[in-house]
Protein backbone atom coordinates (compact mmCIF):
# COMPACT_ATOMS: atom_id res chain seq x y z
CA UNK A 1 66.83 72.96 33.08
CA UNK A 2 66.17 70.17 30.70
CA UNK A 3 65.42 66.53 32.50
CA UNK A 4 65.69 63.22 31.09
CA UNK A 5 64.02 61.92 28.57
CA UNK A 6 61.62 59.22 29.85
CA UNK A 7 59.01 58.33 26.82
CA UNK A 8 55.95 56.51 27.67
CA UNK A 9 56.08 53.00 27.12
CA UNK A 10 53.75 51.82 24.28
CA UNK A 11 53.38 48.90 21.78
CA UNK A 12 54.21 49.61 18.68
CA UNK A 13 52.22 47.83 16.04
CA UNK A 14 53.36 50.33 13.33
CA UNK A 15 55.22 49.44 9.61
CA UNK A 16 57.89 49.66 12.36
CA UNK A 17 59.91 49.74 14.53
CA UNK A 18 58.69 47.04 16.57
CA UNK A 19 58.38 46.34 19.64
CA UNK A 20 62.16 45.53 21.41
CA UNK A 21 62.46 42.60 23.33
CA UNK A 22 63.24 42.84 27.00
CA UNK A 23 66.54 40.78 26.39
CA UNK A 24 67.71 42.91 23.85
CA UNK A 25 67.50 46.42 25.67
CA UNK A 26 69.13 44.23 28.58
CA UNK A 27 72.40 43.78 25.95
CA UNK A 28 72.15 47.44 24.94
CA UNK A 29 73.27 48.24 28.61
CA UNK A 30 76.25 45.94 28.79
CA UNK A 31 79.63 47.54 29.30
CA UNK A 32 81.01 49.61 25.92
CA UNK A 33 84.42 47.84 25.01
CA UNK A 34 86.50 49.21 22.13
CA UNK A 35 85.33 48.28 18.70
CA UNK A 36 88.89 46.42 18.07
CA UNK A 37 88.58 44.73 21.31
CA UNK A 38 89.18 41.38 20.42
CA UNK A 39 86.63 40.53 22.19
CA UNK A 40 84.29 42.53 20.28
CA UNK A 41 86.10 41.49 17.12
CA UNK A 42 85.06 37.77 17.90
CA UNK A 43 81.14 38.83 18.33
CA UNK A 44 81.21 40.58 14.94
CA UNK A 45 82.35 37.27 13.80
CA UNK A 46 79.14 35.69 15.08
CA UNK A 47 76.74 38.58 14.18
CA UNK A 48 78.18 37.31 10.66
CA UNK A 49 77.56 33.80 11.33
CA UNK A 50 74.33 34.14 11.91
CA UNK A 51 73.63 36.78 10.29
CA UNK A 52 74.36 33.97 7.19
CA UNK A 53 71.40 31.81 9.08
CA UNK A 54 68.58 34.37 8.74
CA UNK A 55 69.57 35.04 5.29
CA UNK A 56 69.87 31.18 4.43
CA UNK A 57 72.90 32.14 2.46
CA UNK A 58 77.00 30.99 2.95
CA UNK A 59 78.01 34.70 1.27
CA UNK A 60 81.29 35.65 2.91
CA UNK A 61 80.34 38.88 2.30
CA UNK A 62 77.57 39.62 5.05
CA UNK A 63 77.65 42.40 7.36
CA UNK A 64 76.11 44.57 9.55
CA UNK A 65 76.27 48.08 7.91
CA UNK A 66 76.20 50.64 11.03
CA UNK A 67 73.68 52.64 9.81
CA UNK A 68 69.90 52.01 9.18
CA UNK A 69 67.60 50.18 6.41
CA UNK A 70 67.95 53.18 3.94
CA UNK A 71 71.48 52.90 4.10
CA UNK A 72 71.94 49.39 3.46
CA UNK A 73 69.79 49.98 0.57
CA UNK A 74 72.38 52.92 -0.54
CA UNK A 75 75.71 50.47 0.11
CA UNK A 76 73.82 48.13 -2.25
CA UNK A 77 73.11 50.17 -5.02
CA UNK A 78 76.34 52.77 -4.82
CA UNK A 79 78.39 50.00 -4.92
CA UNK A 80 76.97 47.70 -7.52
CA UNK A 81 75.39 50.47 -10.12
CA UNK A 82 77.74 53.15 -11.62
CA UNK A 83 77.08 56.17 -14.22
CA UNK A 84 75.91 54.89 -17.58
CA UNK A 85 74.30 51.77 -16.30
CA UNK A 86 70.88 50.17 -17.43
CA UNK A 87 68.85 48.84 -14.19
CA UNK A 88 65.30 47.75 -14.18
CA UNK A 89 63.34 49.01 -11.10
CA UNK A 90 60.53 47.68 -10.00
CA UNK A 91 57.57 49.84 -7.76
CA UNK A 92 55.09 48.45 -6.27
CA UNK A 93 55.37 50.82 -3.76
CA UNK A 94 56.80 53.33 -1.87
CA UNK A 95 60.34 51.66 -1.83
CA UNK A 96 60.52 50.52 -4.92
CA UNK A 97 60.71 54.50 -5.83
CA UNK A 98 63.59 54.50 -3.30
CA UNK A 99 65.27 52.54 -5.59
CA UNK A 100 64.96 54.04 -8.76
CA UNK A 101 65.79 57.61 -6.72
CA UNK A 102 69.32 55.56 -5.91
CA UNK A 103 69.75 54.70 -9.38
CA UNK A 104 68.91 58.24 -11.31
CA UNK A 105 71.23 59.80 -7.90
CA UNK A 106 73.93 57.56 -9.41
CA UNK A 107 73.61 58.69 -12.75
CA UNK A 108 72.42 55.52 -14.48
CA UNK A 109 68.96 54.90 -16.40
CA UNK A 110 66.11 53.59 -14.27
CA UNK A 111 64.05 51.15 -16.29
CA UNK A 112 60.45 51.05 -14.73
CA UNK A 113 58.50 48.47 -14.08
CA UNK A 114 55.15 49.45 -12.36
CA UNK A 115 52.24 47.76 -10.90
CA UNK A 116 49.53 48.96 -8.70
CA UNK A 117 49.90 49.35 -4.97
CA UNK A 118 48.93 46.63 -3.17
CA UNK A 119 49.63 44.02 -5.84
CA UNK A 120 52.65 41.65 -5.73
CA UNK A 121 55.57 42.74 -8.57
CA UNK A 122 54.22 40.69 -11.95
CA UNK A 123 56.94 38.95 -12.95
CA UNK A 124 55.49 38.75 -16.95
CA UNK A 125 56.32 42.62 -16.87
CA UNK A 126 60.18 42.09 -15.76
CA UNK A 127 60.56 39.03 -18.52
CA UNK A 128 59.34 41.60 -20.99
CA UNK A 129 61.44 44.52 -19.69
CA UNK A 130 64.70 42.21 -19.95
CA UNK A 131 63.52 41.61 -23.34
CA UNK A 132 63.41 44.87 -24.47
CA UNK A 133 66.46 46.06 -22.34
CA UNK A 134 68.98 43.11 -23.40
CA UNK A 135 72.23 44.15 -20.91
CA UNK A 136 70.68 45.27 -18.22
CA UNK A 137 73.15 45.57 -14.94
CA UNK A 138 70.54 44.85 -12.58
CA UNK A 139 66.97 43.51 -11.78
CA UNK A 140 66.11 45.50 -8.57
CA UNK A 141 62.85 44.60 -6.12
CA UNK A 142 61.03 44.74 -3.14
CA UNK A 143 60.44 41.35 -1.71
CA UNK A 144 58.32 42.83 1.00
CA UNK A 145 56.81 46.45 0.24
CA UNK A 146 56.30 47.44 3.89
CA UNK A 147 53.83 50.66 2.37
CA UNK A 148 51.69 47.79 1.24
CA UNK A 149 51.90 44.84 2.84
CA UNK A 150 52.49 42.66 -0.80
CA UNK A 151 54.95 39.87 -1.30
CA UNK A 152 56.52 39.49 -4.36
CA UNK A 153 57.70 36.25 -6.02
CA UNK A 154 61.97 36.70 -5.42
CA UNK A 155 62.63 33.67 -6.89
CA UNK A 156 61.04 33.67 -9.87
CA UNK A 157 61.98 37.13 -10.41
CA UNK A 158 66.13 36.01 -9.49
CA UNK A 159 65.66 33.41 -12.16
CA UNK A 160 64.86 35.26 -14.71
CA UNK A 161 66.96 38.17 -14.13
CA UNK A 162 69.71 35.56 -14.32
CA UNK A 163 68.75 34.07 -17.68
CA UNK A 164 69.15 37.58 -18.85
CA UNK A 165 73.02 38.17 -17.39
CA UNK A 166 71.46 40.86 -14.45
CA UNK A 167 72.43 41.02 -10.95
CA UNK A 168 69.74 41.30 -8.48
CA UNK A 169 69.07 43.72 -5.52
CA UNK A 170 66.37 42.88 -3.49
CA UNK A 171 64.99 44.88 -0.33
CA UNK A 172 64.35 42.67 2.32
CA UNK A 173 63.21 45.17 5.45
CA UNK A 174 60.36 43.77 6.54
CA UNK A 175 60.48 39.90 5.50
CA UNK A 176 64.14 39.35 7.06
CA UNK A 177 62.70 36.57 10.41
CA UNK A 178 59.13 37.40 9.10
CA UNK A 179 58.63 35.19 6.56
CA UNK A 180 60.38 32.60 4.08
CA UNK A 181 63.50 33.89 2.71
CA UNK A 182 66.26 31.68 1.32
CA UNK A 183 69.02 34.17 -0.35
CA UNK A 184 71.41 31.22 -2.00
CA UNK A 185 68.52 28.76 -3.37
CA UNK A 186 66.68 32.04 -4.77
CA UNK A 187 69.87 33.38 -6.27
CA UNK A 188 69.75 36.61 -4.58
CA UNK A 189 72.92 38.30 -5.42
CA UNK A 190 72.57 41.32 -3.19
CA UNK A 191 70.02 41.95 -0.66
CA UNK A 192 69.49 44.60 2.61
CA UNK A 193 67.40 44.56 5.63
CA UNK A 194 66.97 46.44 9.10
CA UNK A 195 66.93 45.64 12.54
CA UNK A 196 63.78 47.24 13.41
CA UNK A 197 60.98 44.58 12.54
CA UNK A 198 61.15 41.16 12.13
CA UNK A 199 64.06 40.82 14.11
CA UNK A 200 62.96 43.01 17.40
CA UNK A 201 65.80 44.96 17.37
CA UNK A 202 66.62 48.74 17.78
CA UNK A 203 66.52 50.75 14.93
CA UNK A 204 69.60 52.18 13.09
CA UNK A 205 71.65 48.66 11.56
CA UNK A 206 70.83 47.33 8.49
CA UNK A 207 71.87 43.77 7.86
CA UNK A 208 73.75 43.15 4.31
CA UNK A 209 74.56 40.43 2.17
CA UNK A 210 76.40 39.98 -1.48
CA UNK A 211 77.44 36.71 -3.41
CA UNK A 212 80.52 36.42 -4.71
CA UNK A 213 78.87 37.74 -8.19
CA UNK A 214 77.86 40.30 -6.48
CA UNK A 215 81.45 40.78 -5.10
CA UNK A 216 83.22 40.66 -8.05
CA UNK A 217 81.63 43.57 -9.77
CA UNK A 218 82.70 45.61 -6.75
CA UNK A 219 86.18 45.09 -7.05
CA UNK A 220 85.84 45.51 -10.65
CA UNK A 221 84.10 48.64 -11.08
CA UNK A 222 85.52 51.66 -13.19
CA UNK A 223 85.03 54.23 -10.93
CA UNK A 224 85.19 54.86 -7.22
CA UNK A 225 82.38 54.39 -5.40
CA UNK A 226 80.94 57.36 -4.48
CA UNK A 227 80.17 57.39 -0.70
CA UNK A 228 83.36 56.60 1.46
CA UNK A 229 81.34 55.63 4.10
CA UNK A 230 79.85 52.74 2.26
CA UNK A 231 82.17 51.75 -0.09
CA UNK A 232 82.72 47.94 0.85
CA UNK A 233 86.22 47.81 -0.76
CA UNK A 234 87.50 49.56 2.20
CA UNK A 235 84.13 48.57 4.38
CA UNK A 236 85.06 44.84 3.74
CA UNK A 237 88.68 45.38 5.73
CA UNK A 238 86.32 46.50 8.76
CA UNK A 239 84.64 43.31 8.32
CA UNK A 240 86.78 40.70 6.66
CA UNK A 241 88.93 37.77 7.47
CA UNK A 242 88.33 36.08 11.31
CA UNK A 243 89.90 38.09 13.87
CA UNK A 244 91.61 40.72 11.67
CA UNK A 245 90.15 43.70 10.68
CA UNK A 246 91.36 47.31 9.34
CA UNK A 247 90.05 50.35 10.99
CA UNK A 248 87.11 51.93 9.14
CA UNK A 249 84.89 53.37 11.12
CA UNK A 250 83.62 53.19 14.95
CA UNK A 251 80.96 50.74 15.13
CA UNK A 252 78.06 51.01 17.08
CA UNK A 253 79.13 49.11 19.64
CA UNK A 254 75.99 48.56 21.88
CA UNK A 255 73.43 48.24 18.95
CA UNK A 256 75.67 45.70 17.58
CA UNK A 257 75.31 43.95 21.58
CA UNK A 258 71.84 44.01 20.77
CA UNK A 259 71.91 42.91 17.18
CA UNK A 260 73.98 40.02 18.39
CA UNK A 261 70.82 39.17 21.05
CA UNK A 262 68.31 39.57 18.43
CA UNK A 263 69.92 37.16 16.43
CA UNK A 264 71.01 34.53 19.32
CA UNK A 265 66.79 34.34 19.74
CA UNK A 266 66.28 34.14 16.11
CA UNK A 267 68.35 31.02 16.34
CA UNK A 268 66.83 30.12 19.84
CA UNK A 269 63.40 30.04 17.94
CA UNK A 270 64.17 28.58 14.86
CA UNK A 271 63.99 30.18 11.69
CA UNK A 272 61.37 28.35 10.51
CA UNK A 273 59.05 28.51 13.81
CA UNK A 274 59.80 32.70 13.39
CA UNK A 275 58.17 32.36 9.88
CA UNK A 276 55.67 30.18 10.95
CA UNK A 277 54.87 32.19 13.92
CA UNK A 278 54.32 35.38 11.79
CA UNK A 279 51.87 33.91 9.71
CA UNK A 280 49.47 32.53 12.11
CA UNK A 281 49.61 35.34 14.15
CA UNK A 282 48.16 37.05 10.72
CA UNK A 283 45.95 34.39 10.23
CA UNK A 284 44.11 35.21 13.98
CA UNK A 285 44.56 38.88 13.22
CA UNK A 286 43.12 38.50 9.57
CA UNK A 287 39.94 36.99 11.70
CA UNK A 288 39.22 39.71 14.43
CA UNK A 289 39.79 42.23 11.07
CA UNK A 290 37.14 40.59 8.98
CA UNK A 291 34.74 39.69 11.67
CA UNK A 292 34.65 43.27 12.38
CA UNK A 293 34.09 44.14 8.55
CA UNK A 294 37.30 45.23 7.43
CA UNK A 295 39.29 44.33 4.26
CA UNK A 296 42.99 43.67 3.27
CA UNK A 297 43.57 45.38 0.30
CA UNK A 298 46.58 42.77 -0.80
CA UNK A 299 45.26 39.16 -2.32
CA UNK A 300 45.68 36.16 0.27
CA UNK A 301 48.36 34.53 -2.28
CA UNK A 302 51.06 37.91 -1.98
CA UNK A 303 50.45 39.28 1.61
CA UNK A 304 52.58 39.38 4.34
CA UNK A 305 51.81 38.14 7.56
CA UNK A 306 53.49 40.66 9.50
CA UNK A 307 52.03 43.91 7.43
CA UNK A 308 48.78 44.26 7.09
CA UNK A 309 46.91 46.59 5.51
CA UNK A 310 43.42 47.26 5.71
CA UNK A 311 40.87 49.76 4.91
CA UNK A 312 39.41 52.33 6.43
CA UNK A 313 35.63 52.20 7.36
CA UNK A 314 33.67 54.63 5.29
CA UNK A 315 33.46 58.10 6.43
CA UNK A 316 35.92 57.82 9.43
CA UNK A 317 38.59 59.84 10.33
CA UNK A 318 41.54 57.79 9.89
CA UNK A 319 44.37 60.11 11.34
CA UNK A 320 41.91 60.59 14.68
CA UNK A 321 41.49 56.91 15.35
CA UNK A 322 45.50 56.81 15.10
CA UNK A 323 45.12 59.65 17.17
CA UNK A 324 42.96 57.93 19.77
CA UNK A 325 44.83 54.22 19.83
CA UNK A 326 47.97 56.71 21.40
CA UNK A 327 46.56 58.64 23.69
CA UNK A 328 44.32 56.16 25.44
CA UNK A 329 45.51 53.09 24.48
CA UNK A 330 49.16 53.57 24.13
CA UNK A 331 49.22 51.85 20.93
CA UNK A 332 50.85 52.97 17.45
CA UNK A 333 49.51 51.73 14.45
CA UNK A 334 50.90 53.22 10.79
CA UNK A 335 48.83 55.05 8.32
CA UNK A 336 48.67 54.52 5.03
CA UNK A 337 51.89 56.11 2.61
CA UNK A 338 52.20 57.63 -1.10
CA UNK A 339 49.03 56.34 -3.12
CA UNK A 340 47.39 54.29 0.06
CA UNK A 341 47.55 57.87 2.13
CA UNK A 342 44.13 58.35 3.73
CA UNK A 343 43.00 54.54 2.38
CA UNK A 344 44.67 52.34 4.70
CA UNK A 345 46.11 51.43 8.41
CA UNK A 346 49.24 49.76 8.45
CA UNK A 347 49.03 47.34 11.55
CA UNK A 348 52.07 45.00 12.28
CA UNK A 349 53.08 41.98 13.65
CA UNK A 350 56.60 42.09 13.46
CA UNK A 351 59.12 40.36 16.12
CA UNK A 352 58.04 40.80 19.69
CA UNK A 353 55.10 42.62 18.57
CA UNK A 354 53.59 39.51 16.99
CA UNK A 355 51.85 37.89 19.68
CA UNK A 356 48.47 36.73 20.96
CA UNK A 357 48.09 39.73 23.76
CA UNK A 358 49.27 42.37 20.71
CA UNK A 359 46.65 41.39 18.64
CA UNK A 360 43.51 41.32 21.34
CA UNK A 361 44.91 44.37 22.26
CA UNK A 362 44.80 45.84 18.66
CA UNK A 363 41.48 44.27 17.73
CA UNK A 364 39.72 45.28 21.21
CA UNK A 365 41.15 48.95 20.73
CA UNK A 366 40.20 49.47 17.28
CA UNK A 367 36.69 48.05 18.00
CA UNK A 368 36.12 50.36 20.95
CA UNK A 369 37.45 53.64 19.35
CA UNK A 370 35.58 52.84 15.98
CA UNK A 371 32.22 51.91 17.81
CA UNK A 372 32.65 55.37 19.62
CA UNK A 373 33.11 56.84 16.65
CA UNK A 374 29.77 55.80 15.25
CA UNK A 375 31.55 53.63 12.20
CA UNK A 376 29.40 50.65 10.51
CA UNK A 377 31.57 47.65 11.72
CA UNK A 378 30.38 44.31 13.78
CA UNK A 379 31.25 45.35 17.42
CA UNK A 380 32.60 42.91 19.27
CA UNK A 381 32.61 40.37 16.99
CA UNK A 382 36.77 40.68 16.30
CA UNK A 383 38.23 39.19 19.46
CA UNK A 384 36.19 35.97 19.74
CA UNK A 385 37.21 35.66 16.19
CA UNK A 386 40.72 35.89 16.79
CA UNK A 387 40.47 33.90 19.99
CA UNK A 388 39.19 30.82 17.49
CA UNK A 389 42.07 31.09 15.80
CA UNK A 390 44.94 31.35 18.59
CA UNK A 391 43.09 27.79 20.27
């Protein structure tokens, strides 16, 4: 006979998820009420509420799609790209290919605009795109490419897509709590997230918003949108006016209890202390990493505080220190994806993992299993390093 499942607790400083806070998995376990219950109708109304703070945006239109990341990515681009269309894709990354494999799936023309991995989107490149491409639909980016750890400029990139007559669609996965985001003074006109990082959630809701722009070429599209599930015109019922909403779907009821945790200590914090926490978190991190002799592979100026990646001492087996970090030390850190395979760990500090005893942790595990190893770094020279910083 089969017996529960009971995994083995670890901390998770992986491109995600992150670690959960105790007080969220305490509001999973709270009694499952209908998902027209009007008292669950009033708590969608606040996920929405402040779901509106952490995007730093008054868009009527912002929801919790019940599905993860990759599918708030899909409701953005199904419902805002149909056949025919021109849309400029940007890849810097991993994701950014995500996007132009949503655009070609839709049957409109994916514009490229490449840079190397690791470097922030150059925004020269999408002014001379638009150029060359006048009537483009949309501008689409990655404001944080979670295979890379780079930070791209969403502003300046909004502006000019704007001057041009282009929506934007920008992913926002991993810089959603993590790090400065302002959806209405950027001009974001349609943007996606997920629960999993920044915020400290569970995996498996991805946070949506649109502007009214945005909104407006939904209702006016000339054909249906091709995925029921996620076509907002009928999803926005589910959603729309306080207290009222048509059936759509059954929510996720508990990971929406734990969404609407996540979100209560986002506002607990402050948005701004959340950002500011990320980044000097990094900044001790980013010490213990380059006593020890390792390098980021993103410039200061574009990378994230809460992805970081850095390379790979010479001649060590990445995939066995990964290896190790589990099974000793109960610790996950990410390898590298696409182009960075084999180059690069991924090591986050997203939400609850981002804190002081995450990162001794991380630097004091990676020195050991490295020094075992035989690999050319400074041992012991990380923590004390990281310790200067945290004072």
């Amino acid at each position: 006979m089969t017996s529960s499942f009971n995994p083995t607790p670890r901390t998770l400083m992986g491109p995600g998820p992150s670690d959960v806070h105790p007080r969220i998995l305490s509001a999973l376990g709270r009694p499952t009420i209908g998902h027209l219950d009007p008292e669950f109708v009033s708590m969608m109304d606040d996920v929405k509420t402040m779901l509106q703070y952490a995007f730093q945006t008054k868009n009527e239109l912002t929801i919790a799609v019940s599905a993860p990341g990759s599918a708030g990515m899909e409701t953005c681009f199904v419902n805002l790209i149909e056949a025919g269309d021109n849309v400029i894709v940007c890849q810097n990354g991993v994701f950014g290919g995500r996007m132009k494999e949503n655009v070609e799936r839709i049957g409109a023309t994916a514009i490229m605009v490449e840079d190397d991995w690791g470097k922030a989107v150059d925004v020269a490149k999408v002014e001379a795109a638009l150029k060359a491409n006048p009537g483009v639909k949309a501008v689409c980016f990655v404001h944080a490419e979670t295979s890379t750890g780079a930070a791209s400029d969403a502003k300046a990139i909004c502006d000019l897509a704007h001057q041009h007559g282009a929506l934007t669609i920008v992913d926002a996965v991993t810089s959603l709590g993590g790090s400065e985001l302002r959806v209405d003074d950027w001009g974001i006109d349609a943007i996606y997230s997920g629960t999993q990082k920044c915020l400290s959630c569970v995996p498996g809701i991805s946070p949506v918003s649109l502007n009214d722009r945005a909104v407006e070429v939904v209702k006016n599209r000339k054909t249906r949108v091709q995925s029921w599930f996620l076509d907002l015109n009928l999803v926005m019922g589910y959603w729309g006016g306080e207290g009222k909403r048509a059936y759509h779907h059954t929510a996720p009821v508990n990971a929406l209890y734990a969404l609407h945790e996540s979100l209560v200590m986002l506002q607990e914090e402050g948005l701004e202390n959340s950002w500011q926490r990320h980044h000097n978190n990094h900044l001790a991190l980013r010490a213990g990493i380059e006593a020890m002799g390792l390098q980021f592979i993103v410039d200061e100026n574009s990378r994230l505080p809460q992805l970081n990646a850095v390379t790979i001492p010479e001649g060590v087996d990445e995939a066995a220190v990964r290896s190790t970090l589990l099974n000793q030390f109960n610790l996950e850190i990410g390898a590298g994806l696409g182009a960075l395979a084999g180059k690069v760990w991924r090591i986050g500090l997203m939400g609850y993992s981002s804190r002081a005893e995450n990162i001794l942790l991380c630097l004091g595990a990676l020195d050991a299993v490295l020094t075992e190893m035989g690999a050319k770094i400074n041992s012991g020279a990380a923590i004390p390093a990281a310790q200067a910083k945290m004072k």
